[in-house]
N, C-alpha and C. Protein backbone atom coordinates (compact mmCIF):
# COMPACT_ATOMS: atom_id res chain seq x y z
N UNK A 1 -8.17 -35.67 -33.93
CA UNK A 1 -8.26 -35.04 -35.24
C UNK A 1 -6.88 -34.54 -35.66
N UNK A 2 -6.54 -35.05 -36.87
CA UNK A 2 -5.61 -34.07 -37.56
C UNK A 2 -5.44 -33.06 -38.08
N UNK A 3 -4.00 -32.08 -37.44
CA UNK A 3 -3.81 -30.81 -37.80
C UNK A 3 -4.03 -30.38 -39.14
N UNK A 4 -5.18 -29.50 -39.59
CA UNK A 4 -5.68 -29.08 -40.73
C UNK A 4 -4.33 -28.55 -41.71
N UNK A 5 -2.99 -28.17 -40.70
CA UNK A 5 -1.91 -27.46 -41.85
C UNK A 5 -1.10 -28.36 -41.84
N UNK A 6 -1.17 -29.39 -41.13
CA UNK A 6 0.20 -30.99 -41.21
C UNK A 6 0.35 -31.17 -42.99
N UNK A 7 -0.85 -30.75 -43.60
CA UNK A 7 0.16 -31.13 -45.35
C UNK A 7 1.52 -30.56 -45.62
N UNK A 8 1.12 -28.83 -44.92
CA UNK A 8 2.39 -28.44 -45.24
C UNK A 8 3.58 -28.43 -44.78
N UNK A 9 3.82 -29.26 -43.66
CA UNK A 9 4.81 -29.40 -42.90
C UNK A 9 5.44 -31.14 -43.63
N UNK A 10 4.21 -31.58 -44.16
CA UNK A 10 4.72 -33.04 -44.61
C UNK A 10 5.03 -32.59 -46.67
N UNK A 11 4.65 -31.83 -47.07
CA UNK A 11 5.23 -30.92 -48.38
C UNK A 11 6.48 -31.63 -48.74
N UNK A 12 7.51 -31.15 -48.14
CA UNK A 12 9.33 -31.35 -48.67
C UNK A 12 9.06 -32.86 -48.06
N UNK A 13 8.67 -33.75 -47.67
CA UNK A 13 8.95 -35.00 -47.64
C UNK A 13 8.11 -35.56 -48.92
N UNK A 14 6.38 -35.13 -48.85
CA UNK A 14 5.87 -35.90 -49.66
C UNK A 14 6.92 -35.80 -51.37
N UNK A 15 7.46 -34.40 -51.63
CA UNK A 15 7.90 -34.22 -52.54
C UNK A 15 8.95 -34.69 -53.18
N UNK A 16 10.46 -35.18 -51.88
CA UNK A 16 11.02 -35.98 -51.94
C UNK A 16 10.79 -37.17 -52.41
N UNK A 17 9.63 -38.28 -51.87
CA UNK A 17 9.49 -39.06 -52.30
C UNK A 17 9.06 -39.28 -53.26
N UNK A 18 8.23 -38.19 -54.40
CA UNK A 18 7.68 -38.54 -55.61
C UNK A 18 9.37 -38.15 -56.32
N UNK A 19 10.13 -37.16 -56.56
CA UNK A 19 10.98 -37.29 -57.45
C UNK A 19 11.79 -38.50 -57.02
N UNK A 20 12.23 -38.88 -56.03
CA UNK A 20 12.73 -39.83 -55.20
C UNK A 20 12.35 -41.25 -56.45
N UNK A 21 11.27 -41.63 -56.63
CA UNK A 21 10.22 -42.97 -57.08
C UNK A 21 10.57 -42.86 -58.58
N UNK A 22 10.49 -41.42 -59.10
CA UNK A 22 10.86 -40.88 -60.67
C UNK A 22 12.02 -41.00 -61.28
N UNK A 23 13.26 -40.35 -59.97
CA UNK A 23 14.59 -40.29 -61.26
C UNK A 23 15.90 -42.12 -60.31
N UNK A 24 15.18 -42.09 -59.31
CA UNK A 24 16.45 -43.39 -58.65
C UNK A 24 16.52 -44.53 -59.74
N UNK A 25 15.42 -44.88 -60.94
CA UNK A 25 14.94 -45.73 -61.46
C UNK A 25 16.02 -45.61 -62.95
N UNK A 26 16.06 -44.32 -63.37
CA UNK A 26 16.94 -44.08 -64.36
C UNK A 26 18.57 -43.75 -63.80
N UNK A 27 18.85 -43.56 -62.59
CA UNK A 27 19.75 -43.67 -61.81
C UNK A 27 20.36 -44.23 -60.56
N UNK A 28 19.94 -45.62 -61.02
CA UNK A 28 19.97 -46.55 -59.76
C UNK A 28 21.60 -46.49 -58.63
N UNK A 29 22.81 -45.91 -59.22
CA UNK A 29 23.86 -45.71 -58.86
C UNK A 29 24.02 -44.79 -57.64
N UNK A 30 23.09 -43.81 -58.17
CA UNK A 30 22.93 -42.48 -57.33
C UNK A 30 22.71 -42.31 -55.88
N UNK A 31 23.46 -42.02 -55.24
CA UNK A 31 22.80 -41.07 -53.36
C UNK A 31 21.93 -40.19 -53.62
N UNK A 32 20.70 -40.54 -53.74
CA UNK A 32 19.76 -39.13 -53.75
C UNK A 32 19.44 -39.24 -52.31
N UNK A 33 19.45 -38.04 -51.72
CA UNK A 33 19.27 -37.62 -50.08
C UNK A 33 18.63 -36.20 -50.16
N UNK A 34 18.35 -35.96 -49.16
CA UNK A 34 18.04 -34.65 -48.59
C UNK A 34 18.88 -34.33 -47.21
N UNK A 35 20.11 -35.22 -46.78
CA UNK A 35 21.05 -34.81 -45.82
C UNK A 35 22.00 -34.46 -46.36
N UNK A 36 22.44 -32.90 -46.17
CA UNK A 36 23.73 -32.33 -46.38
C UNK A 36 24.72 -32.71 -45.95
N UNK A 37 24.81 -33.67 -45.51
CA UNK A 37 26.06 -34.12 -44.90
C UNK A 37 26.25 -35.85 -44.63
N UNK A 38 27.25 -36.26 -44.55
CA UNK A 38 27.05 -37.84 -44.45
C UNK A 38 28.40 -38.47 -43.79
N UNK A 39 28.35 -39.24 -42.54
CA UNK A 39 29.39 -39.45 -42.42
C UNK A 39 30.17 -40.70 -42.73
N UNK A 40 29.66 -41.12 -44.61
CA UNK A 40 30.38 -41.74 -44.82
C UNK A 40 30.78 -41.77 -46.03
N UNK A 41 31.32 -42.77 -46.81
CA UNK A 41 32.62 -41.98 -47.82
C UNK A 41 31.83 -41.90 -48.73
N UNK A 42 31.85 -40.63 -49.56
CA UNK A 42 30.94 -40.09 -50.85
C UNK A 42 30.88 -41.27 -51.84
N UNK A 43 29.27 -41.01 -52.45
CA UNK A 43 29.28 -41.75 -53.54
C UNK A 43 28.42 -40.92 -54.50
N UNK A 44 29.41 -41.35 -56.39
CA UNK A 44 28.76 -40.62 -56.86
C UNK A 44 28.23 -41.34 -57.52
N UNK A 45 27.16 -40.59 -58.76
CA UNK A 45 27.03 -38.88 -58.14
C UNK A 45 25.73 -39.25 -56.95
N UNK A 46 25.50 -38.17 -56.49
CA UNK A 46 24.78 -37.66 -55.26
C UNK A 46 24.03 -36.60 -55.88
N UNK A 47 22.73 -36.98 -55.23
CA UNK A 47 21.74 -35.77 -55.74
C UNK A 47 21.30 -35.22 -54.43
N UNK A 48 21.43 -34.16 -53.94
CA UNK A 48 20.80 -33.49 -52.54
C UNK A 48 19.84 -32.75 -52.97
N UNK A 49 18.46 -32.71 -52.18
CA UNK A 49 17.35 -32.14 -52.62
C UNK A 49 16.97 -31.46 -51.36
N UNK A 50 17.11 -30.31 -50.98
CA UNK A 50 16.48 -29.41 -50.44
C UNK A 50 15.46 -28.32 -50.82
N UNK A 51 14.89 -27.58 -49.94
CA UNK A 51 13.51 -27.22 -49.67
C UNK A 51 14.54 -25.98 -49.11
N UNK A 52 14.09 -24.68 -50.01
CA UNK A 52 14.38 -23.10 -49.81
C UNK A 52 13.48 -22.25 -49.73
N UNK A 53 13.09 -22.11 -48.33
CA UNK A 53 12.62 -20.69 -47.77
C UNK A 53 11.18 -21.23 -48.78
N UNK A 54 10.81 -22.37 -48.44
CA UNK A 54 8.84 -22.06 -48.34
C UNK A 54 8.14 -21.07 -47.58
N UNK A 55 7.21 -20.57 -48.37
CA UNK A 55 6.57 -19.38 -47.78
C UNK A 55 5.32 -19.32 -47.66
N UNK A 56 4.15 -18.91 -46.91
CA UNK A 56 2.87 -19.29 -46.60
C UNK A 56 2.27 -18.24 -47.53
N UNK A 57 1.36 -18.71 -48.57
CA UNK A 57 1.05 -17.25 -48.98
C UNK A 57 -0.59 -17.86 -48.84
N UNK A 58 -1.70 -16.75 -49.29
CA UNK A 58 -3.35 -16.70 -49.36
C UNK A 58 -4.17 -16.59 -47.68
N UNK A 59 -3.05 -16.57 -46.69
CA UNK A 59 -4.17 -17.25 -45.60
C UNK A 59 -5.60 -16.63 -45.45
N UNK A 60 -6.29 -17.50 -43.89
CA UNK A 60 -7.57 -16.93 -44.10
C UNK A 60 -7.35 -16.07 -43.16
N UNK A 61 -8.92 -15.21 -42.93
CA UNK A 61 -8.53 -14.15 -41.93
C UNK A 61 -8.31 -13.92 -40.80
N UNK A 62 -8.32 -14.97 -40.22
CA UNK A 62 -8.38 -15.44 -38.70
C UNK A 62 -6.73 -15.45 -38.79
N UNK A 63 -6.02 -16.37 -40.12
CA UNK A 63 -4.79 -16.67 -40.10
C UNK A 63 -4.29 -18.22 -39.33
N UNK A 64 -5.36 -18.84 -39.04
CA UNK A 64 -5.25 -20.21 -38.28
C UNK A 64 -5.19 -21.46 -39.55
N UNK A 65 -5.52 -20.89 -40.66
CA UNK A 65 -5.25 -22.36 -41.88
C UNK A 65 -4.52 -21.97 -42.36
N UNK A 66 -3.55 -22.69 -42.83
CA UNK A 66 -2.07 -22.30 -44.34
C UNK A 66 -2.95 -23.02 -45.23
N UNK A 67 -3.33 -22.11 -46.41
CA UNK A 67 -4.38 -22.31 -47.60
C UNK A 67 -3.26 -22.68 -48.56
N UNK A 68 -1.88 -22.17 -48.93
CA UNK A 68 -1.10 -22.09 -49.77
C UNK A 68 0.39 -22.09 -49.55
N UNK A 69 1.10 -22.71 -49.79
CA UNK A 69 2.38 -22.96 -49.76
C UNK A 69 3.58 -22.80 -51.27
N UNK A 70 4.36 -21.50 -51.27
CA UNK A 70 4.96 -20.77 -52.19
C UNK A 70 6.29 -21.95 -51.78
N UNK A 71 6.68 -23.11 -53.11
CA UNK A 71 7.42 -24.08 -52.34
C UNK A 71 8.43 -23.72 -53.06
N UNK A 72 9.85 -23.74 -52.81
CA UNK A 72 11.16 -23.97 -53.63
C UNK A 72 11.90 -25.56 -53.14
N UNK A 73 12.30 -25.72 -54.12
CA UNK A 73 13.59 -26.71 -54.21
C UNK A 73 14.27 -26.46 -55.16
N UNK A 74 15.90 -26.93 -54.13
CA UNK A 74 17.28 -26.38 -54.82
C UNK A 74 17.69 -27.96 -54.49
N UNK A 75 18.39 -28.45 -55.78
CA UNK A 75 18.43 -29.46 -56.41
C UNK A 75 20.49 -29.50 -56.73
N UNK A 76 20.95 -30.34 -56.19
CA UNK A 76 22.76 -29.95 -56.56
C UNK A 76 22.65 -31.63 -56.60
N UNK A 77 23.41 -31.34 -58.36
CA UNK A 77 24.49 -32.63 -58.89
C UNK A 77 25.11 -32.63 -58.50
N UNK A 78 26.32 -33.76 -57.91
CA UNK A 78 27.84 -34.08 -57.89
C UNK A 78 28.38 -35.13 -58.26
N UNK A 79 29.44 -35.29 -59.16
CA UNK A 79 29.78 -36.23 -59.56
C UNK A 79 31.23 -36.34 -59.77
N UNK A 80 31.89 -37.12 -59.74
CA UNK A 80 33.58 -36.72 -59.83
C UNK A 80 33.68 -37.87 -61.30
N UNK A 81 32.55 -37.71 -62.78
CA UNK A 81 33.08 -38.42 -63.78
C UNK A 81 33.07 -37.39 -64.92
N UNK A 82 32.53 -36.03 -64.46
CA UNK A 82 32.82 -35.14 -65.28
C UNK A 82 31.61 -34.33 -65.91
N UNK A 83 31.81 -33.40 -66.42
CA UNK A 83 30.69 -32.11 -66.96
C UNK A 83 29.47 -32.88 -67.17
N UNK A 84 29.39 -33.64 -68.27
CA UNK A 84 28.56 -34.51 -69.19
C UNK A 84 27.37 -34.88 -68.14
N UNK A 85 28.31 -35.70 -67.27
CA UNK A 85 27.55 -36.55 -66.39
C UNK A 85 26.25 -35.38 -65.65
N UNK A 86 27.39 -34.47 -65.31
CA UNK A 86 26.06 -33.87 -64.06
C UNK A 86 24.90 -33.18 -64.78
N UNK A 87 25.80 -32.70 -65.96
CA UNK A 87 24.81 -31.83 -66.59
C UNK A 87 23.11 -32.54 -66.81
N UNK A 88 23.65 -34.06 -67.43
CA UNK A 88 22.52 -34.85 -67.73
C UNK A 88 21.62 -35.34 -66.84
N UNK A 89 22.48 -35.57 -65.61
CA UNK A 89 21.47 -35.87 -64.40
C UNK A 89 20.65 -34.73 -63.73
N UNK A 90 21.03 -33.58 -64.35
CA UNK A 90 20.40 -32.33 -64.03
C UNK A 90 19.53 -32.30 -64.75
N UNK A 91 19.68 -32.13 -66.44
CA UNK A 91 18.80 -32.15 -67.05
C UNK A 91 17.72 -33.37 -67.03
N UNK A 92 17.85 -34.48 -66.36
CA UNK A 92 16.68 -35.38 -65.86
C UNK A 92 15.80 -35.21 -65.00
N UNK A 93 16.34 -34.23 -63.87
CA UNK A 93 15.63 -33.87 -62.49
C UNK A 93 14.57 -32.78 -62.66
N UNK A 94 15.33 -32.17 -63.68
CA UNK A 94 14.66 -30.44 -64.13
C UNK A 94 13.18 -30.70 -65.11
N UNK A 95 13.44 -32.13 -65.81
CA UNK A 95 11.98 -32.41 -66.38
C UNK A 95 11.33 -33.14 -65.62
N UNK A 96 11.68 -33.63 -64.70
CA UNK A 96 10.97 -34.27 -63.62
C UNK A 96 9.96 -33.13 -63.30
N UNK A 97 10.45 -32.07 -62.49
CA UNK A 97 10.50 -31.15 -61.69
C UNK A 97 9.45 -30.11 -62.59
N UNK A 98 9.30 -30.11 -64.24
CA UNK A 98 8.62 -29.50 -65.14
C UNK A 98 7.52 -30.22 -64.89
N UNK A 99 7.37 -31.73 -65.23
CA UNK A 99 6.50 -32.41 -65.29
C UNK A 99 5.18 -32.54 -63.98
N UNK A 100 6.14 -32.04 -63.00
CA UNK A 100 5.02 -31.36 -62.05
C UNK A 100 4.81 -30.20 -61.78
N UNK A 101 4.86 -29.46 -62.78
CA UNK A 101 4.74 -28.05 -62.53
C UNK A 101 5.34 -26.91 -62.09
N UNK A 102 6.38 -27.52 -61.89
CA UNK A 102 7.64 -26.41 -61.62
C UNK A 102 8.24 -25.30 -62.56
N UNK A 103 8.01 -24.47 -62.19
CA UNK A 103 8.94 -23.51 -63.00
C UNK A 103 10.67 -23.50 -62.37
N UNK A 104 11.47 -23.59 -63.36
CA UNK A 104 12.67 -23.57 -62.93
C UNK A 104 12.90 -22.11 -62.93
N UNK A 105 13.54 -21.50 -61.72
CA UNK A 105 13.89 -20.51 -61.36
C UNK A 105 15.59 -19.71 -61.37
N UNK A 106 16.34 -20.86 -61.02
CA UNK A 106 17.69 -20.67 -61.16
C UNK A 106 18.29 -21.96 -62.31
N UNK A 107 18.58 -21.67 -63.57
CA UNK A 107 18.69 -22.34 -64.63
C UNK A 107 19.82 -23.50 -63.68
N UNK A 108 20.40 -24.91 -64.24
CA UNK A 108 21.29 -25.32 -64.12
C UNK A 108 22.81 -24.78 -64.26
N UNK A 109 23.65 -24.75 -62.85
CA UNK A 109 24.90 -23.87 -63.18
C UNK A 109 26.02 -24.76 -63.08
N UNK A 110 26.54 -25.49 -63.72
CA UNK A 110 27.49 -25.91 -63.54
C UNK A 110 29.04 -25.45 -62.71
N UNK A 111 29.64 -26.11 -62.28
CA UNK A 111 30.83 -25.79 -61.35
C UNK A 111 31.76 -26.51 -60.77
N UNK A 112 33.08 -26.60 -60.84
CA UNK A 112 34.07 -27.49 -60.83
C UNK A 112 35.08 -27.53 -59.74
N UNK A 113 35.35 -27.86 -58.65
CA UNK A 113 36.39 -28.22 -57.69
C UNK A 113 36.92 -29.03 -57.36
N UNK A 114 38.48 -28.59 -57.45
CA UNK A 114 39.25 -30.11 -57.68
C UNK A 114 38.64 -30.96 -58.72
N UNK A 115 38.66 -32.28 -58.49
CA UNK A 115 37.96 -33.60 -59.52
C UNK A 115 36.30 -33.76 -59.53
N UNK A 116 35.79 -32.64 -58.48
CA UNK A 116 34.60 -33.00 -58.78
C UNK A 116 33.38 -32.05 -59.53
N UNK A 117 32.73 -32.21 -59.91
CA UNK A 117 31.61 -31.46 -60.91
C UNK A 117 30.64 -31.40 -60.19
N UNK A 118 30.03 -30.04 -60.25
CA UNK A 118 28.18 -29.54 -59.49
C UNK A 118 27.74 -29.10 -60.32
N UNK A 119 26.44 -29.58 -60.43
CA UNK A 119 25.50 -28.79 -60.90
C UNK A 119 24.33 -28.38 -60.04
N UNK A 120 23.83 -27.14 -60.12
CA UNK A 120 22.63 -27.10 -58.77
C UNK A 120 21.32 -25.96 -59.62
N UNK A 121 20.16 -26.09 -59.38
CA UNK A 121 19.24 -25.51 -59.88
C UNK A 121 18.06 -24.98 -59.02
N UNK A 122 17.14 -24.46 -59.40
CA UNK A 122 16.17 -24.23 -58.34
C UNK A 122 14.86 -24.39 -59.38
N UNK A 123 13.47 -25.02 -58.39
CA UNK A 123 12.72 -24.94 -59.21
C UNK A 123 11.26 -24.55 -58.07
N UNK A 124 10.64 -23.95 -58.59
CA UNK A 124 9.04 -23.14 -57.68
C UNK A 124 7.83 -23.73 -57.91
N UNK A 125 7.18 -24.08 -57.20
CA UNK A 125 5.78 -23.57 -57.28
C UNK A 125 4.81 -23.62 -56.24
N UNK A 126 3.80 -23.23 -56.17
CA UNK A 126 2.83 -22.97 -55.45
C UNK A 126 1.95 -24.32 -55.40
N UNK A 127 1.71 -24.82 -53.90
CA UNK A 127 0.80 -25.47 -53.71
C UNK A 127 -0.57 -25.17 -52.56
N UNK A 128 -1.77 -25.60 -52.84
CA UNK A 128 -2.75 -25.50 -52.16
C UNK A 128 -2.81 -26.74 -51.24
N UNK A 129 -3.70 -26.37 -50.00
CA UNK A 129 -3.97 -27.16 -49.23
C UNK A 129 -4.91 -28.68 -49.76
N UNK A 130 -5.37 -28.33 -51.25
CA UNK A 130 -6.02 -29.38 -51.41
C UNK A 130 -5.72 -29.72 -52.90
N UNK A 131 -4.31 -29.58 -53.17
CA UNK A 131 -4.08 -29.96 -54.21
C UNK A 131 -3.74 -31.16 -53.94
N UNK A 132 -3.09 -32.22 -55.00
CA UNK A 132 -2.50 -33.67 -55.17
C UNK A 132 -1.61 -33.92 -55.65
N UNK A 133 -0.59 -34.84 -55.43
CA UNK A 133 1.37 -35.12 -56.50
C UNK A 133 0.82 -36.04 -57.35
């Protein structure tokens, strides 16, 4: 039998792969990953999609099922072709990210080092054990 809370441990993957299927299609150029790191030579832009401090919220009283999962993802553009670029690939991810119900939490912030451009955002929401993507 399978572990009754394995959804939420499989969460930041299943989720990956639905924006993953959504924005690579309008940005076929793109590194979208969820590895911070890579040891090989950057390509832009790069979209890194991480998973911040999910949190178990509703359990039952025993405390043996995760009923609810309080999910974040923090979402960073990079691109070394300039403002325009990231901003827009941000603003693509962020209606993605609406379109399933996300509330965006940390607006898009743009930011510049050396030749290259970030943009990074955060977006929330709450899922149940028997909800669907």
């Amino acid at each position: 039998m399978a572990n009754a809370n394995q959804w939420a441990f499989d969460l930041e993957s299943h989720l990956f792969s639905k924006i993953y299927s959504k924005i690579s299609p309008k940005f076929p150029n793109a590194n979208i990953t969820k590895d911070e790191q890579s040891t090989s030579s950057p390509v832009f832009p790069t979209i890194l999609i991480q998973s911040v401090d999910p949190v178990e919220e509703n359990s039952d009283l025993e405390s043996t099922q995760i009923n609810t999962i309080l999910f974040c993802a923090q979402v960073t553009v990079t691109t070394n072709k300039g403002r325009s670029e990231a901003l827009s690939i941000a603003h693509a991810l962020t209606q993605e990210y609406k379109n399933m119900s996300f509330k965006i939490i940390a607006m898009p912030i743009c930011r510049k080092q050396d030749q290259i451009w970030s943009v990074t955002f955060r977006a929330r929401r709450a899922f149940d054990w028997n909800d669907r993507l």
